[in-house]
Protein backbone atom coordinates (compact mmCIF):
# COMPACT_ATOMS: atom_id res chain seq x y z
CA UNK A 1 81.35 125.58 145.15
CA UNK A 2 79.92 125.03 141.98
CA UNK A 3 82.98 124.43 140.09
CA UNK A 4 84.47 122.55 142.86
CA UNK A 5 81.60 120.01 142.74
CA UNK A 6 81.93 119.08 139.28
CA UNK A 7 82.71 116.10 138.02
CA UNK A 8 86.54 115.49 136.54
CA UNK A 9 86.87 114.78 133.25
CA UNK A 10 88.40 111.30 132.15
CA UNK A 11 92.09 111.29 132.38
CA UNK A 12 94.33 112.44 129.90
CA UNK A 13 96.12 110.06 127.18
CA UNK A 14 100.03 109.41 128.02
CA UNK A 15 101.52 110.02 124.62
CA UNK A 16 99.33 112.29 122.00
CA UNK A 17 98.80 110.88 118.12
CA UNK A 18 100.72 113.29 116.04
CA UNK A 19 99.20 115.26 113.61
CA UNK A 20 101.55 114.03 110.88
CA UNK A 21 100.44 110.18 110.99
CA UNK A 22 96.89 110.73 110.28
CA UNK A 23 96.15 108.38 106.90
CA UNK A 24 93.32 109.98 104.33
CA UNK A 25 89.69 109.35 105.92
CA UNK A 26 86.31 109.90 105.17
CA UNK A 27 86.13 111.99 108.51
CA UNK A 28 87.66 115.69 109.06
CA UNK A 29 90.93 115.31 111.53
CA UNK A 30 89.09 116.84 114.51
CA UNK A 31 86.24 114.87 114.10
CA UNK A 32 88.19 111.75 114.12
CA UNK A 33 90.46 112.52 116.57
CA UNK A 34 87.47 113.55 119.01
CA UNK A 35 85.56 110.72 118.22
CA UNK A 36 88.59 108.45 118.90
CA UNK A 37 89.20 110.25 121.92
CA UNK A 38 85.18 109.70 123.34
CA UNK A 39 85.80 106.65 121.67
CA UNK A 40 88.73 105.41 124.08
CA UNK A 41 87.32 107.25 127.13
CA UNK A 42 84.31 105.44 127.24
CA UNK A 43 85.91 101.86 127.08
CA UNK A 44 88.22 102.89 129.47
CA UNK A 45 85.16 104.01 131.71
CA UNK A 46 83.50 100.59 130.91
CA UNK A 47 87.30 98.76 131.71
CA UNK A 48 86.99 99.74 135.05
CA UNK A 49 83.43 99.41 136.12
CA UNK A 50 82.58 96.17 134.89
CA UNK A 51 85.31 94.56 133.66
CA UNK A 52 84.65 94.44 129.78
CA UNK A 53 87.46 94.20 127.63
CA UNK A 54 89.75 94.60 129.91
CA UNK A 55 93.12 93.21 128.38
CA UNK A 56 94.65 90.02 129.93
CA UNK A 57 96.99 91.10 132.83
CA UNK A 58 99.85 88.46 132.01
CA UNK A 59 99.88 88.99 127.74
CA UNK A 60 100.42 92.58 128.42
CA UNK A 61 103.22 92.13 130.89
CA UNK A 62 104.65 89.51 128.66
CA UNK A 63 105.01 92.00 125.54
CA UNK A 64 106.12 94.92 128.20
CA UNK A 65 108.78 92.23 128.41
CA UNK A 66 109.81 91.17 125.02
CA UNK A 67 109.93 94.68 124.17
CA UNK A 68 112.22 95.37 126.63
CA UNK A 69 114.40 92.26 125.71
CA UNK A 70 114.16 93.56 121.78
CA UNK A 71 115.22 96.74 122.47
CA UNK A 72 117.77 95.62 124.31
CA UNK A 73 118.94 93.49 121.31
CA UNK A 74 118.73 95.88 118.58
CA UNK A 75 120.81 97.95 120.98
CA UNK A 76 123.49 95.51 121.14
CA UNK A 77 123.15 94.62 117.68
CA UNK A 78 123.47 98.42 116.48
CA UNK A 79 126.85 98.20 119.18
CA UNK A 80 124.95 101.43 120.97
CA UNK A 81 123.98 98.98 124.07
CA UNK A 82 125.36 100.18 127.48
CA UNK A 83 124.48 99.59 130.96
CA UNK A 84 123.93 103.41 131.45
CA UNK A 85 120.72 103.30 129.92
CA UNK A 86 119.20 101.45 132.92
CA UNK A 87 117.87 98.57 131.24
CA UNK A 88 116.97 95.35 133.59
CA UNK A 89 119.03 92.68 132.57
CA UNK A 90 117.67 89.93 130.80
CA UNK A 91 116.97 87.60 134.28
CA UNK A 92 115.23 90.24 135.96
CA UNK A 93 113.24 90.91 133.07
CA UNK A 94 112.08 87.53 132.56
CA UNK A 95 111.27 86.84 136.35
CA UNK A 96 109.49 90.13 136.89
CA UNK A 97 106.40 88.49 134.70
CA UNK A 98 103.72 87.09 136.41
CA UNK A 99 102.17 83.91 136.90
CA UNK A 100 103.64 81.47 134.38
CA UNK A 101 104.39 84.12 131.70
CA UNK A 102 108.48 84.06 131.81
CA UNK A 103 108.43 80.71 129.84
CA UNK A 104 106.47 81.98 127.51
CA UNK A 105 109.10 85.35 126.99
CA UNK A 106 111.75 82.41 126.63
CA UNK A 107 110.06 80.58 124.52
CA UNK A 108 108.72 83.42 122.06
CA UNK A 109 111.63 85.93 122.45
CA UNK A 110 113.66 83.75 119.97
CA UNK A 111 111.26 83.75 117.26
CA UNK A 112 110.38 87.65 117.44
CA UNK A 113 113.85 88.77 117.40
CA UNK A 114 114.04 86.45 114.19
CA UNK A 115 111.22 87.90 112.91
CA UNK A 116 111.96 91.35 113.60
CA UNK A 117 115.71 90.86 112.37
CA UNK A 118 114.47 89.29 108.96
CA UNK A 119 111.97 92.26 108.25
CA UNK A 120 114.46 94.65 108.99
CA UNK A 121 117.18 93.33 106.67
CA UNK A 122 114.56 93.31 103.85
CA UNK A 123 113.81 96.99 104.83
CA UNK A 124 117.20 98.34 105.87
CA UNK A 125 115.90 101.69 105.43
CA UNK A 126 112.79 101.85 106.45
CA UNK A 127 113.01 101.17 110.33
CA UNK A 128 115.55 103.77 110.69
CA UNK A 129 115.48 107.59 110.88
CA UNK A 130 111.47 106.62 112.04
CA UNK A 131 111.22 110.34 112.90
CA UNK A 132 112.88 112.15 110.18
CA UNK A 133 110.83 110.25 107.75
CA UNK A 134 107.49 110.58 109.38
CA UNK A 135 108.25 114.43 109.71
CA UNK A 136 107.89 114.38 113.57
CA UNK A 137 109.55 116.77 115.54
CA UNK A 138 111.62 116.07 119.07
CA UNK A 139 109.00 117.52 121.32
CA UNK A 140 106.35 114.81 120.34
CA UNK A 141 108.85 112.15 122.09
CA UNK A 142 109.37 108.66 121.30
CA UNK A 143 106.90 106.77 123.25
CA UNK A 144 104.21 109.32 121.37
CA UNK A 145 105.60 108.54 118.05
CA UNK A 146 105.74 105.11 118.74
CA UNK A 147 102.28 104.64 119.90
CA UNK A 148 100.84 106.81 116.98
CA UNK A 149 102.89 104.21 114.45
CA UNK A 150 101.43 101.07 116.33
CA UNK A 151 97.65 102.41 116.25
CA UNK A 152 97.75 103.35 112.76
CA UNK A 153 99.62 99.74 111.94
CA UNK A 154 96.66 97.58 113.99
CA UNK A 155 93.37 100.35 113.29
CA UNK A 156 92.51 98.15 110.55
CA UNK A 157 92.68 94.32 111.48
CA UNK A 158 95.51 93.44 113.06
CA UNK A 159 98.14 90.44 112.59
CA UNK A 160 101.13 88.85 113.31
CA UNK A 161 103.01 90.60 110.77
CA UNK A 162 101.90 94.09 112.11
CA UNK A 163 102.84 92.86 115.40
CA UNK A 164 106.11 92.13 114.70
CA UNK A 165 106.51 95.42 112.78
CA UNK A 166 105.31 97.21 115.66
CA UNK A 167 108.07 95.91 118.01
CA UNK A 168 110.71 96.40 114.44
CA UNK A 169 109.56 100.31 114.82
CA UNK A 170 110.40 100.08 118.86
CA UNK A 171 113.80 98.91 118.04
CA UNK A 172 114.39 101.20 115.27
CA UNK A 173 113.35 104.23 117.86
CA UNK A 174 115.25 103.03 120.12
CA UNK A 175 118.25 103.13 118.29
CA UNK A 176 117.23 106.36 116.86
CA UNK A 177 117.12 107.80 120.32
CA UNK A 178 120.68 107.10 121.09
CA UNK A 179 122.25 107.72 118.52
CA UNK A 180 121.20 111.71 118.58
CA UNK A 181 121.74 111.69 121.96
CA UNK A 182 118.51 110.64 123.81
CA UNK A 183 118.84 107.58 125.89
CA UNK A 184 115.61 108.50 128.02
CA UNK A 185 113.51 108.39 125.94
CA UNK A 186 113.82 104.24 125.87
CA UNK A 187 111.89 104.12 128.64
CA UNK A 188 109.49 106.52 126.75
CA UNK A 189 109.61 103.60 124.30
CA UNK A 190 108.35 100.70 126.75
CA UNK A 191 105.55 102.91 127.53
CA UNK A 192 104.81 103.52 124.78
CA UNK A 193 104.51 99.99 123.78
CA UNK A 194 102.37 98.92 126.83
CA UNK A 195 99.76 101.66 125.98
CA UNK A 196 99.68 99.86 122.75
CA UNK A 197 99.26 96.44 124.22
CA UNK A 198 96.36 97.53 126.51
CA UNK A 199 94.43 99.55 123.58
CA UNK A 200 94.90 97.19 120.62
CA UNK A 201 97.25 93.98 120.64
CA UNK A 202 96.40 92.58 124.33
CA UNK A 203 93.04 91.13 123.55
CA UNK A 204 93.76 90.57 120.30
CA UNK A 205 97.03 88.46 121.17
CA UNK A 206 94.78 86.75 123.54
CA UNK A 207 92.29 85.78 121.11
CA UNK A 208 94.66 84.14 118.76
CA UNK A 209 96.28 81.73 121.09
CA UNK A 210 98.30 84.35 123.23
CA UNK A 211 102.11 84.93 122.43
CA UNK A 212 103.02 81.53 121.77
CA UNK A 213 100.35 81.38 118.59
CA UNK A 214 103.72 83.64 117.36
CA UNK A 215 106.01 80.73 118.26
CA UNK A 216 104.18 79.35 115.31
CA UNK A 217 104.29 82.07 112.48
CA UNK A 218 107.67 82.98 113.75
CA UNK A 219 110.43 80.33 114.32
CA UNK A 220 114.23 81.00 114.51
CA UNK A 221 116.55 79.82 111.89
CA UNK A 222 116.94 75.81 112.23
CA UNK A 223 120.31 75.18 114.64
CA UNK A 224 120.68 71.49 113.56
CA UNK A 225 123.50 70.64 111.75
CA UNK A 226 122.73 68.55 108.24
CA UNK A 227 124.48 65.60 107.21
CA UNK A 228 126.88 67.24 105.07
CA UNK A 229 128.17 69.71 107.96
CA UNK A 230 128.45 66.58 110.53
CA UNK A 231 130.85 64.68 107.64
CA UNK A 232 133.02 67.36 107.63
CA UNK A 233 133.25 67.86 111.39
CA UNK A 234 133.78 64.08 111.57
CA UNK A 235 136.26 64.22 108.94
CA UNK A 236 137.86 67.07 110.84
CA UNK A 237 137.99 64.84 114.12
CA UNK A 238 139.57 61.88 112.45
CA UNK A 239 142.59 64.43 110.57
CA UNK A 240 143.15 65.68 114.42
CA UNK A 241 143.35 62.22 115.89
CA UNK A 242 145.42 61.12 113.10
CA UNK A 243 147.97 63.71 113.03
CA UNK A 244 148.08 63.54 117.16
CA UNK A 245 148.85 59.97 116.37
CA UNK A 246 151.46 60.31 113.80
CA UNK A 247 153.15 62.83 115.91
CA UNK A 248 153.14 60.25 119.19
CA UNK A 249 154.34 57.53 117.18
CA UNK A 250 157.80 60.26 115.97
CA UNK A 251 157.98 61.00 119.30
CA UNK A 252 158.15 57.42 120.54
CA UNK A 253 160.53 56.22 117.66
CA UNK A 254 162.73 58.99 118.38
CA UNK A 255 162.84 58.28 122.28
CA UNK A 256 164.03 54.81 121.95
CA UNK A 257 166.93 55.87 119.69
């Protein structure tokens, strides 16, 4: 009776920090890790009580989103993209966000993919074979790896940069996990990335002007054509029409011969 009437513990964490992240710190690794772990307990305990720091409902659905639609990308980018892996497709996606947050995935998904594509060609290396060169093994899993990358990336203050690195690392998994064979452990992925929104990037998003304050850091290369390229299409246009014209006027001389 006595056991049976204590009280539970708090729930577990989904995905576990592994051991190999952990940067140099003033604390011993068990010390940090069970302060962190009180640490996250007790906010989660206050979360649910009374409300207090709980992270916005619709910025954490709309990064569950453009996570999805990034993997998604770097999938078909990296040609490993296939409707096997159970991915929603792009409408659903979009429409499953609530309130007024799937015009904000269309209007921000253009500039993170940007983003994300533009740090990754200036570190080709660096957001692939994530695992190998953090030393992880398999049986910590994706999401776990991811969500161990993300917290160390945004313990200190976090930014836009780190945000877009963050959902860089996601892809890079991603493809990662395919490629040797694991294409469940994607969805492993977009947990792991909305554990990260609800711990660290949610409120902080929220606090500097939600997901379109990216729109404005992150902007996809300029689509309008200069003055130069519009000459030469025009110049293109009138060599067509003049050679269509040349060729009518052959025809018509040779008709009335």
């Amino acid at each position: 009776m006595e056991a049976a009437s204590r009280p539970r513990g708090p729930p577990r964490r989904k995905f576990s920090f592994p051991a190999a992240l952990t940067i140099t710190d003033p604390l011993p690794p068990n010390s940090k890790r069970r302060f962190s772990n009180v640490g996250d307990a007790v906010t989660r305990k206050l979360s649910t009580t009374i409300g207090w720091r709980r992270p916005p409902e619709e910025v954490v659905a709309v990064g569950r989103a453009l996570c999805v639609l990034y993997i998604r990308s770097r999938l078909k980018r990296a040609g490993l993209f296939n409707r096997k892996l159970g991915l929603t497709r792009v409408r659903s996606t979009v429409s499953a966000v609530p309130g007024g947050g799937s015009a904000t995935v269309r209007e921000v998904f253009p500039g993170l993919a940007c983003a994300c594509a533009e740090l990754e060609r200036a570190h080709p290396r660096l957001y692939l074979n994530i695992a190998r060169q953090t030393g992880v093994g398999p049986e910590t899993g994706a999401g776990g790896l991811l969500a161990a990358i993300g917290h160390q990336l945004l313990r200190c203050e976090p930014s836009w940069g780190k945000v877009v690195a963050v959902y860089s690392v996601a892809g890079g998994l991603a493809v990662d996990s395919v490629r040797l064979g694991h294409p469940e452990h994607v969805h492993d992925l977009i947990d792991g990335m909305t554990e990260l929104l609800e711990d660290r990037m949610a409120m902080w998003v929220a606090a500097n002007g939600g997901w379109t304050g990216l729109s404005s850091h992150c902007r996809p290369e300029d689509q309008d054509i200069s003055f130069v390229e519009y000459l030469g299409i025009l110049a293109l246009v009138l060599a067509i029409l003049l050679t269509a014209y040349i060729i009518v006027r052959f025809f018509v001389k040779f008709s009335m011969l």
